[in-house]
Structures are given as C-alpha cells and as structure tokens.
Protein backbone atom coordinates (compact mmCIF):
# COMPACT_ATOMS: atom_id res chain seq x y z
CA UNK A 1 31.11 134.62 132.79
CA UNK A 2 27.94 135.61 133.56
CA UNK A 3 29.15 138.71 135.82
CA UNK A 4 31.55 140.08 132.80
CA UNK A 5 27.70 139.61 130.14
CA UNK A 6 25.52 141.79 133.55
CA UNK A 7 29.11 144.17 133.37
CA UNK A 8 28.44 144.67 129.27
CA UNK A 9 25.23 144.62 130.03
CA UNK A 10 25.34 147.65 131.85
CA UNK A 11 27.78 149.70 129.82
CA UNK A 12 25.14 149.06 127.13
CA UNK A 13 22.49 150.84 128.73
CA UNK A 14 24.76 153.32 130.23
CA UNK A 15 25.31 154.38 126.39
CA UNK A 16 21.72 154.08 125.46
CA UNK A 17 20.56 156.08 128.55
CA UNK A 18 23.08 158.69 127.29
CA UNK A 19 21.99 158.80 123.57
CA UNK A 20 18.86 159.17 124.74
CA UNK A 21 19.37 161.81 127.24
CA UNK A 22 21.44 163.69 124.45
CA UNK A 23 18.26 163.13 121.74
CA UNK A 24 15.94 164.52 124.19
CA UNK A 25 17.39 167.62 125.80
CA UNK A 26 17.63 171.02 124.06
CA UNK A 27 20.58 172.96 123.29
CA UNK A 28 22.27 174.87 125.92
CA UNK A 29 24.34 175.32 128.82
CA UNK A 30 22.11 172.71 130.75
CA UNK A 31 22.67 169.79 127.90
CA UNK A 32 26.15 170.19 128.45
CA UNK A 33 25.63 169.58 132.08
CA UNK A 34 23.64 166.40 132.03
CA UNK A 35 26.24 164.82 129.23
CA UNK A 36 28.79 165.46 131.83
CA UNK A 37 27.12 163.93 134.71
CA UNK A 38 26.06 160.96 132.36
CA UNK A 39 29.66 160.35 131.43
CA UNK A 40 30.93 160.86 134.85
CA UNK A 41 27.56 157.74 135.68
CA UNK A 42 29.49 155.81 132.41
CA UNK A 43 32.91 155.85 133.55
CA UNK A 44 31.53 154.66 136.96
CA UNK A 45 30.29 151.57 135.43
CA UNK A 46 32.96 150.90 133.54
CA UNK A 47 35.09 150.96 136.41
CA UNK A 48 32.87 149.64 138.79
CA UNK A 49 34.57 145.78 138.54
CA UNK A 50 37.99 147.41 139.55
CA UNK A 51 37.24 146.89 142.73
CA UNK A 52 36.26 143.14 142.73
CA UNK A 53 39.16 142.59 140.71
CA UNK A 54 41.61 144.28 142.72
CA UNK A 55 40.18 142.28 145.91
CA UNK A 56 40.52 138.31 144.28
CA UNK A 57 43.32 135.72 143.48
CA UNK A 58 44.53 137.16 139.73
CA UNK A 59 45.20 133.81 138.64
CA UNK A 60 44.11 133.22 134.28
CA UNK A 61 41.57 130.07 135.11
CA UNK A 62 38.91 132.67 137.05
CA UNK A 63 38.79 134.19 133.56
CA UNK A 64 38.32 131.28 131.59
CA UNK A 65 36.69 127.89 132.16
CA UNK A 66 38.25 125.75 129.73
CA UNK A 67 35.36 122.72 130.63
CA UNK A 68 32.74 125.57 128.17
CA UNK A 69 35.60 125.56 125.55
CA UNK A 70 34.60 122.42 123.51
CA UNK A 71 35.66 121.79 119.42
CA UNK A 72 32.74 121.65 117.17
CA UNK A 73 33.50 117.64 115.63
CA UNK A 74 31.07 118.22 113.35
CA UNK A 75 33.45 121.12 111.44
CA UNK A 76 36.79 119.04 111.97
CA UNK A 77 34.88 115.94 110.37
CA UNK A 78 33.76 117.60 107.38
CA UNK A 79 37.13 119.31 107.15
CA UNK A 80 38.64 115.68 107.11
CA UNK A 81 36.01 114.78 104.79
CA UNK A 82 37.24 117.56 102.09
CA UNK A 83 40.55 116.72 102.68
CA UNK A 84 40.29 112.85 101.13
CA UNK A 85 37.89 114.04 98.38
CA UNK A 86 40.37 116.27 97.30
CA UNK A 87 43.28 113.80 97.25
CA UNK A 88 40.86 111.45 95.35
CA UNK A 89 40.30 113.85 92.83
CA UNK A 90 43.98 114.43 93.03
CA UNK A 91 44.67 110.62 92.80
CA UNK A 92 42.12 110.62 89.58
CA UNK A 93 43.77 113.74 87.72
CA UNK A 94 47.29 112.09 88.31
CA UNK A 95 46.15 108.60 86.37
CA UNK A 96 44.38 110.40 84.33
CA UNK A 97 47.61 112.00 82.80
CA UNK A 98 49.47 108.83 82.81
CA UNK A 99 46.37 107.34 80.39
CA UNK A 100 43.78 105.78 82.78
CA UNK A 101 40.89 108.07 82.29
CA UNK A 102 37.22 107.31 83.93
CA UNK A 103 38.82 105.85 86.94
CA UNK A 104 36.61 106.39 90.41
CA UNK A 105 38.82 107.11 93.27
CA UNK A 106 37.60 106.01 96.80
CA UNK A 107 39.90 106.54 99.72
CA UNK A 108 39.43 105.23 102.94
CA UNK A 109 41.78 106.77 105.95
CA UNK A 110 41.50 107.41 109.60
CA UNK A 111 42.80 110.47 111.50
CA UNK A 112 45.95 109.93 114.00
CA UNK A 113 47.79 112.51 115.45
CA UNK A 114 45.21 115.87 113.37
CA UNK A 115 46.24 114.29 109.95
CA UNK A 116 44.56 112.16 107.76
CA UNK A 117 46.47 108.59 107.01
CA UNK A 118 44.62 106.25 104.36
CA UNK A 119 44.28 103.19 105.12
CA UNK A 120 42.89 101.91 101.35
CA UNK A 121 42.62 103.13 98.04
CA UNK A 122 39.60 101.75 96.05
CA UNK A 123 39.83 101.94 92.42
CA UNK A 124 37.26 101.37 90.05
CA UNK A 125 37.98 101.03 86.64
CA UNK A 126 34.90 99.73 84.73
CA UNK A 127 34.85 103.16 82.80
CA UNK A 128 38.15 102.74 81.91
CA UNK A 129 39.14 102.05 78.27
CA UNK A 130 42.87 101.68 78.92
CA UNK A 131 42.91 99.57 82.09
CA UNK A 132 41.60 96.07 81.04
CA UNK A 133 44.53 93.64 82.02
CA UNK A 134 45.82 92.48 85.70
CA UNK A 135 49.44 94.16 84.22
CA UNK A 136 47.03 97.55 83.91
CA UNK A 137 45.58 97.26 87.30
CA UNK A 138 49.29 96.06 88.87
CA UNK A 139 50.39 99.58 87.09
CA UNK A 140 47.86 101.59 88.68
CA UNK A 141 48.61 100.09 92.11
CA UNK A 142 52.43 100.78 91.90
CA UNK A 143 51.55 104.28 90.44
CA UNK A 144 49.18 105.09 93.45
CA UNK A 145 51.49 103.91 95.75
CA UNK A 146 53.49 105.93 94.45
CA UNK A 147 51.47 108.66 94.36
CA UNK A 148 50.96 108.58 98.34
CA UNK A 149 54.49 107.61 98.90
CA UNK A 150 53.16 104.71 101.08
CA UNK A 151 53.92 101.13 100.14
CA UNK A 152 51.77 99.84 102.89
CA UNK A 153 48.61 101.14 102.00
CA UNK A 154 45.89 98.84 100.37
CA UNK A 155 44.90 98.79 96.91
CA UNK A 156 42.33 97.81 95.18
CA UNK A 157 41.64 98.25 91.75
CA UNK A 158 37.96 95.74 89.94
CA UNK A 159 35.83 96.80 87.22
C-alpha cells in the first residue's frame, strides 16, 4: 500500500511541477516545448509501475490486505442502538392508539445473525391513566406481543 501512496505521490508533483512550469514560462514557441517534455516526464510516471506489475504473481490479495480492513463497532453499535429506540417509540405510538398513553418503552435485545432480536420489553406505566388493573397490564402484554409477533419474548409491564 505504501508503494501505490509514493506512486500518487509522485503523479502529484509531476502535476504541480507542470503547473508551475506552465505559470512561470512566457508565451511562445519554447512554452510549448517544455509542456511537451513535462507531459512526456508525466506519462512516464504514470506508467512507471507497468513494469513491476507486469513482472509479479497478478493474484487480487497483493492488492488488498484484508487484515487493515477492520468494521468500525463503534458505528454498527450505535446503528443497533437507533434501531431499538425507534421500535420503542414505535411500540409507544402503537399503545398509544389503542388508549394507553404515557407509557415508557424500554427494549432490551441482542444482535444474532446482523439483526436485532429483543429479548424483553419493559413497560412502565406509572404515567398512565388508562392502565391501572393486572387485566390492563395482561392487555398490554398480549398487544406487544403482538406487536413484535414474538410470543416468547418477556414482558414486563409495573408502575
């Protein structure tokens, strides 16, 4: 990797030197002359790993190491992380329009195979003007099962 960054390298000052070169000489029949020879210098850089190309193995791992090419956790997590706040305030708009307003929403999952799975649903319903019986929080457990479309997840709703 570090021969392909010298290789840009190069082709970068290559450019510059010709910029400058074009900045700095006057106009004429002799300008044209040195921009030739500087593009002719250019293209000899550009090609110039042809030849260590054409002389190795061409196999795709020389190009790449995939040991550098590591995921950032710290992005997936906090993608994860929106993921179950949004389907708690999903989970809290749904009850909502079945009657339970003020209900707090707190889901707690695990990833398996790049997908989130919850593992409980916390619900708590001290806000709640509607939910004040064990019938009311037996509802709101059927209706967030529901909800998921998992009967094995955990639910608990106090308050």
């Amino acid at each position: 990797m570090e021969l392909v960054s010298k290789w840009i390298m190069s082709i970068v000052g290559a450019a510059v030197l010709c910029l400058l070169a074009d900045l700095i000489m006057p106009e004429g029949s002799t300008k044209k002359h040195i921009k030739s020879v500087m593009s002719i210098i250019t293209l000899f850089i550009i090609l110039s790993p042809l030849s260590a190309l054409l002389n190795k193995d061409w196999r795709w791992d020389n190009f790449f190491d995939d040991s550098l090419i590591t995921p950032d956790n710290r992005i997936i997590d906090n993608v994860y992380s929106q993921q179950i706040a949004l389907l708690e305030e999903s989970l809290e708009r749904k009850l909502s329009d079945d009657g339970y307003k003020n209900l707090g929403v707190s889901i707690t999952g695990y990833i398996k195979d790049q997908a989130i799975r919850v593992r409980a649903v916390s619900v708590n319903a001290s806000q709640c003007d509607s939910a004040n019986t064990q019938s009311d929080y037996e509802k709101i457990k059927q209706k967030i099962k529901s909800y998921l479309n998992d009967n094995d997840v955990v639910v608990i709703v106090y308050g």
